[in-house]
Protein backbone atom coordinates (compact mmCIF):
# COMPACT_ATOMS: atom_id res chain seq x y z
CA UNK A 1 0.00 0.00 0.00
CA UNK A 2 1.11 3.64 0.70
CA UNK A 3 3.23 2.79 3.59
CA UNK A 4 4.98 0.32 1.24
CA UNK A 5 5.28 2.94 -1.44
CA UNK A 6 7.01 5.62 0.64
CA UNK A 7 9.31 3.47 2.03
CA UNK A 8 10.23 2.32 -0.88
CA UNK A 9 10.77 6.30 -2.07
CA UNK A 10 12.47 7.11 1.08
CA UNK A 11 15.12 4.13 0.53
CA UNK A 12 15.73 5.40 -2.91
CA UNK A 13 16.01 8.51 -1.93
CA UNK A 14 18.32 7.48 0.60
CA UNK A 15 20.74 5.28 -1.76
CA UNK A 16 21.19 7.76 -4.47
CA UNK A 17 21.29 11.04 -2.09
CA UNK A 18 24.16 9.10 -0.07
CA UNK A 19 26.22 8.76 -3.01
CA UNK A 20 25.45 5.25 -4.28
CA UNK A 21 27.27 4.93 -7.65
CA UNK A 22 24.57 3.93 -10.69
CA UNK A 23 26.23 2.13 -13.26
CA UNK A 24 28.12 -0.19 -10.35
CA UNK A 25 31.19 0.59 -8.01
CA UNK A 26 31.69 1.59 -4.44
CA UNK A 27 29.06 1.98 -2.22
CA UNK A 28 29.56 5.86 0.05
CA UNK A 29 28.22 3.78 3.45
CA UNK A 30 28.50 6.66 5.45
CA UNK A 31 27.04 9.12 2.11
CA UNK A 32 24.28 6.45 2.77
CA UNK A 33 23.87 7.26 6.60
CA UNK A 34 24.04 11.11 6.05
CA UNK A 35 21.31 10.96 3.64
CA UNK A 36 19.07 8.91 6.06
CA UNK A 37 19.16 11.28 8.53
CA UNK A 38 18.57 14.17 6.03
CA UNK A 39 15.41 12.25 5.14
CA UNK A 40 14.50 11.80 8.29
CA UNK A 41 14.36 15.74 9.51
CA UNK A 42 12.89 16.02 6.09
CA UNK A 43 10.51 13.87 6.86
CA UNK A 44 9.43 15.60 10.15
CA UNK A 45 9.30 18.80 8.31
CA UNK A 46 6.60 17.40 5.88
CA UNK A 47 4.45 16.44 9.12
CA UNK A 48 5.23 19.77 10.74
CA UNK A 49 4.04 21.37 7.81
CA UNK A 50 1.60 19.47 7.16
CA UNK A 51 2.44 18.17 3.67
CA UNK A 52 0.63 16.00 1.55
CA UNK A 53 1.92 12.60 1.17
CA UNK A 54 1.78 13.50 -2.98
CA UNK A 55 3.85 16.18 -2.30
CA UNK A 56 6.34 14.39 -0.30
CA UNK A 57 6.70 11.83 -2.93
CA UNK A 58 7.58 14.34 -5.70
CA UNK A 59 9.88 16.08 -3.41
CA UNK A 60 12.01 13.05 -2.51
CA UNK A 61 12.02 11.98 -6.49
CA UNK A 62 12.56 15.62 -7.46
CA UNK A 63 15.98 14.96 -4.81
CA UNK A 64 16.93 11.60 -6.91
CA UNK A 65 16.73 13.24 -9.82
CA UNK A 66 18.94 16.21 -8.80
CA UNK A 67 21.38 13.57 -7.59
CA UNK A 68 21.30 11.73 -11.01
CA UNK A 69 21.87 15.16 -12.65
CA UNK A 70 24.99 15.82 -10.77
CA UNK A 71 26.34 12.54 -10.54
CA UNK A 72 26.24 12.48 -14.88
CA UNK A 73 27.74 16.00 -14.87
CA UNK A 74 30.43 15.35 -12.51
CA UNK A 75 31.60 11.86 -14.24
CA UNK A 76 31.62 13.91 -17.65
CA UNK A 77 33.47 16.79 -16.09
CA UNK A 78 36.07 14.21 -15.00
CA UNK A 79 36.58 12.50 -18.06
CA UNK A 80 36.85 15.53 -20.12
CA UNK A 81 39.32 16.33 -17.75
CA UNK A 82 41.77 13.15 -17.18
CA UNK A 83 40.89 12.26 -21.30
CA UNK A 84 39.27 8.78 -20.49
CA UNK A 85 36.75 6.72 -18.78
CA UNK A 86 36.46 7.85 -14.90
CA UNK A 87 33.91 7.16 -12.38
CA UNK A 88 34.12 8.93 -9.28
CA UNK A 89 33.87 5.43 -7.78
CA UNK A 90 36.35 3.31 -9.40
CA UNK A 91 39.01 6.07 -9.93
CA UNK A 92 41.61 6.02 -12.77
């Protein structure tokens, strides 16, 4: 159900906030934890200010895709830059 459903959106949210590379690599653990806890006060800001649950959904998906955005601009930045394949998670 809904419950499900944001969970589900929150743990997303989480993964790809945190730092969580896409195409494969490291995982940023601690990215991970920062983000969870970002949620979180997010979260009690939505209830504080009285939020719609539709609202909180686009919010949190609006924040993946932001993180998508920047993760493809930063891995094209760096190749541009070193002249070959790089991934902020693998390296050189």
């Amino acid at each position: 159900g809904a419950i499900g459903g944001s969970i589900l959106t929150e743990t997303i949210t989480a993964v790809f906030i945190g730092g969580t590379a896409i195409k494969g690599g490291r995982i940023n653990m601690m990215g991970t934890i920062f983000s969870c806890l970002i949620i979180a006060v997010m979260n009690n800001m939505f209830g504080f200010l009285e939020i719609s649950s539709a609202w909180q959904t686009l919010i949190q998906y609006l924040f993946v895709l932001l993180a998508l955005i920047l993760e493809s601009y930063t891995n094209r930045f760096l190749e541009s830059y070193y002249h070959e394949e790089y991934s902020l998670y693998y390296g050189k």
